[in-house]
C-alpha atoms as a PDB file:
ATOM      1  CA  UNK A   1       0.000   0.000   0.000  1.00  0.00           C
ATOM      2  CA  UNK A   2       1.725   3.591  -1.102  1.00  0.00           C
ATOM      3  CA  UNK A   3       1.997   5.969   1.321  1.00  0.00           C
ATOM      4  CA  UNK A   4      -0.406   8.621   1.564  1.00  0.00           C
ATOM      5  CA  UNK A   5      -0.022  12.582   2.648  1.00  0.00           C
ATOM      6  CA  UNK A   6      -3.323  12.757   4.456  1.00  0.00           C
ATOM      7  CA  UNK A   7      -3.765  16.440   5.094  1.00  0.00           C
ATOM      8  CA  UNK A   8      -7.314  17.530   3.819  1.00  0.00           C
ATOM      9  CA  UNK A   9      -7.897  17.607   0.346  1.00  0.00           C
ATOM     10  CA  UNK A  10      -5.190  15.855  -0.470  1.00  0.00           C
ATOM     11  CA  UNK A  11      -6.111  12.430  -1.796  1.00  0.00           C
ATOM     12  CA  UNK A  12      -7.728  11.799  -4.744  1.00  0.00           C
ATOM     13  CA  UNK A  13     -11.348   9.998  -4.659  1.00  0.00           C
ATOM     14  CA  UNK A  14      -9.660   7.291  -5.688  1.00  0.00           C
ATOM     15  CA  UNK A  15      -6.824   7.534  -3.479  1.00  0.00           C
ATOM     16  CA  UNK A  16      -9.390   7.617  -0.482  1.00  0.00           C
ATOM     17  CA  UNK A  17     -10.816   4.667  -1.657  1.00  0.00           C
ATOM     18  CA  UNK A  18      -8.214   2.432  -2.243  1.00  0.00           C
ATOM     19  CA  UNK A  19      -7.118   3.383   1.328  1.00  0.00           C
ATOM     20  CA  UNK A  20     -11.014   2.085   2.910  1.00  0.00           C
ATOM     21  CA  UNK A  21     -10.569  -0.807   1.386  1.00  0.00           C
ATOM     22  CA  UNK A  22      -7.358  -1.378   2.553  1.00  0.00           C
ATOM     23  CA  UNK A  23      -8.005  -0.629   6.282  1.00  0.00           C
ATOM     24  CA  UNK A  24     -11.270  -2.831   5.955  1.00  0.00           C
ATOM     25  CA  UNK A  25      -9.484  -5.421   4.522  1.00  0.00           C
ATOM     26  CA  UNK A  26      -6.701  -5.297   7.392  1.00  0.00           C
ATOM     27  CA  UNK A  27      -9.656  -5.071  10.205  1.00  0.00           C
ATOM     28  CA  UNK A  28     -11.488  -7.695   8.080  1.00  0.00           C
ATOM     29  CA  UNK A  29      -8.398 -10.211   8.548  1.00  0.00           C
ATOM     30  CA  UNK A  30      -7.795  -8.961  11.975  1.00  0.00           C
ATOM     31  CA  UNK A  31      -4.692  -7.942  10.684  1.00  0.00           C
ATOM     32  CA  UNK A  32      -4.991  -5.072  13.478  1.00  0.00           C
ATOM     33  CA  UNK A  33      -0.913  -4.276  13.731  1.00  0.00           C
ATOM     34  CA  UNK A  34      -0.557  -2.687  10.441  1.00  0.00           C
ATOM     35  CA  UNK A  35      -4.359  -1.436  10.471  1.00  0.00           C
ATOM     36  CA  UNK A  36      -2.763   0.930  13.514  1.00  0.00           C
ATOM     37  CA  UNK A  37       0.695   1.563  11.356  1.00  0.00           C
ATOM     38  CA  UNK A  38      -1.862   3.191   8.737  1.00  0.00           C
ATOM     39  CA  UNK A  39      -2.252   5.881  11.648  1.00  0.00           C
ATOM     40  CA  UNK A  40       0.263   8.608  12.207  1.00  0.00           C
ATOM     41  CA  UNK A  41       1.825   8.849  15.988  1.00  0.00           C
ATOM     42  CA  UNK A  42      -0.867  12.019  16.501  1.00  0.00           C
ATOM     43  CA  UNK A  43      -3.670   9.989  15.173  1.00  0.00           C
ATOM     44  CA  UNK A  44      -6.991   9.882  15.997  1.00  0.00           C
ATOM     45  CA  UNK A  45      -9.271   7.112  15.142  1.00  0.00           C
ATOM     46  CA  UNK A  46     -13.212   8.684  15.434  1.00  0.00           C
ATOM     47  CA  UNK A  47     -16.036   7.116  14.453  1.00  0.00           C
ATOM     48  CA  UNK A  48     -18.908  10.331  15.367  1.00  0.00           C
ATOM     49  CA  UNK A  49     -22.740  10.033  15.382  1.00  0.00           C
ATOM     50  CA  UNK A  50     -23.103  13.048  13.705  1.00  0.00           C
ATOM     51  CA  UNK A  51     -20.364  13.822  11.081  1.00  0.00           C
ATOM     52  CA  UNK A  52     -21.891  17.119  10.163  1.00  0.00           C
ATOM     53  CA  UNK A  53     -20.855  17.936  14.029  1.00  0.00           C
ATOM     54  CA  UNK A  54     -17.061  19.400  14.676  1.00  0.00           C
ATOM     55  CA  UNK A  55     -15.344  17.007  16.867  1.00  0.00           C
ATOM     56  CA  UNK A  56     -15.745  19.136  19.719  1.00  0.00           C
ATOM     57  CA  UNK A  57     -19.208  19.315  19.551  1.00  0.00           C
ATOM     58  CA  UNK A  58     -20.285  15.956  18.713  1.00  0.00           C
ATOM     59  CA  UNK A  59     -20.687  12.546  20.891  1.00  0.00           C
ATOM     60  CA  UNK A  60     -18.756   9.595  19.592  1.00  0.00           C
ATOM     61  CA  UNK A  61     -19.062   6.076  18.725  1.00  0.00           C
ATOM     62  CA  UNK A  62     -15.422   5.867  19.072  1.00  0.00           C
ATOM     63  CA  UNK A  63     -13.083   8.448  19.481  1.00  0.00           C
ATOM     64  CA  UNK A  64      -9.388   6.492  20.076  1.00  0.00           C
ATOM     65  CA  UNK A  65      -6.405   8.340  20.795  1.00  0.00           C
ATOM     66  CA  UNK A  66      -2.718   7.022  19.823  1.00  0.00           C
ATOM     67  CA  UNK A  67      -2.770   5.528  23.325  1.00  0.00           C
ATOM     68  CA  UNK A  68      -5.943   4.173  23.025  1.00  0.00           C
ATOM     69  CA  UNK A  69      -5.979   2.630  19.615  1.00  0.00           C
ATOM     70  CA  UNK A  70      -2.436   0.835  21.033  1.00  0.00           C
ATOM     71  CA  UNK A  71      -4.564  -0.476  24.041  1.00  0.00           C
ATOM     72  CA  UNK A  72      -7.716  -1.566  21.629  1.00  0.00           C
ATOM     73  CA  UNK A  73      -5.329  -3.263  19.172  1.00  0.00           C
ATOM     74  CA  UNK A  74      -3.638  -5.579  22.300  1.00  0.00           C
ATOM     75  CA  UNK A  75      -6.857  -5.984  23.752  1.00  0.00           C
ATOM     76  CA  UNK A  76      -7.962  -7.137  20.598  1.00  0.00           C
ATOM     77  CA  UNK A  77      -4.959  -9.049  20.141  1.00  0.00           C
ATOM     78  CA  UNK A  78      -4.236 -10.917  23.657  1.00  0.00           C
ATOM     79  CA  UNK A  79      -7.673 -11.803  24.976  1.00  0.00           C
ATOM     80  CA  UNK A  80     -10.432 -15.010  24.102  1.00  0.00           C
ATOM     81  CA  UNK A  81     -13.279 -14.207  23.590  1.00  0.00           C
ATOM     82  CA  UNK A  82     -16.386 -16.822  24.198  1.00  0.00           C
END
């Protein structure tokens, strides 16, 4: 997968596609290490009910900071599950 410069506006529709199908495929196959390499070390996974709403305003499915992703992903990673 190429590396992307992810500041606004800056990927093509295409671009930004490719890279959804990427991440879904690496969440799909659980492949959860190099979903959270896709992420720079500032950033923030959020998932909003209300995307129209600035972060600051807005509740949040998800809102997972570097830290936070890190403890999802090892969660994810080192626990069973029933």
């Amino acid at each position: 997968m190429p590396g992307y410069s992810l500041s606004p506006g800056s990927l093509t529709r295409a671009e930004a596609e490719d890279l959804l199908i990427h991440e879904a495929r690496l969440l799909d196959e659980r492949r959860l290490e190099a979903w959270q390499a896709l992420y720079t070390a500032d950033g923030i996974y959020w998932i909003p009910l209300d995307d129209a709403m600035p972060m600051t305003e807005s509740a949040s499915i998800v809102y997972d900071t570097p830290l936070r992703r890190e403890e999802r992903v090892h969660h994810l990673l080192h626990n069973t599950y029933p």
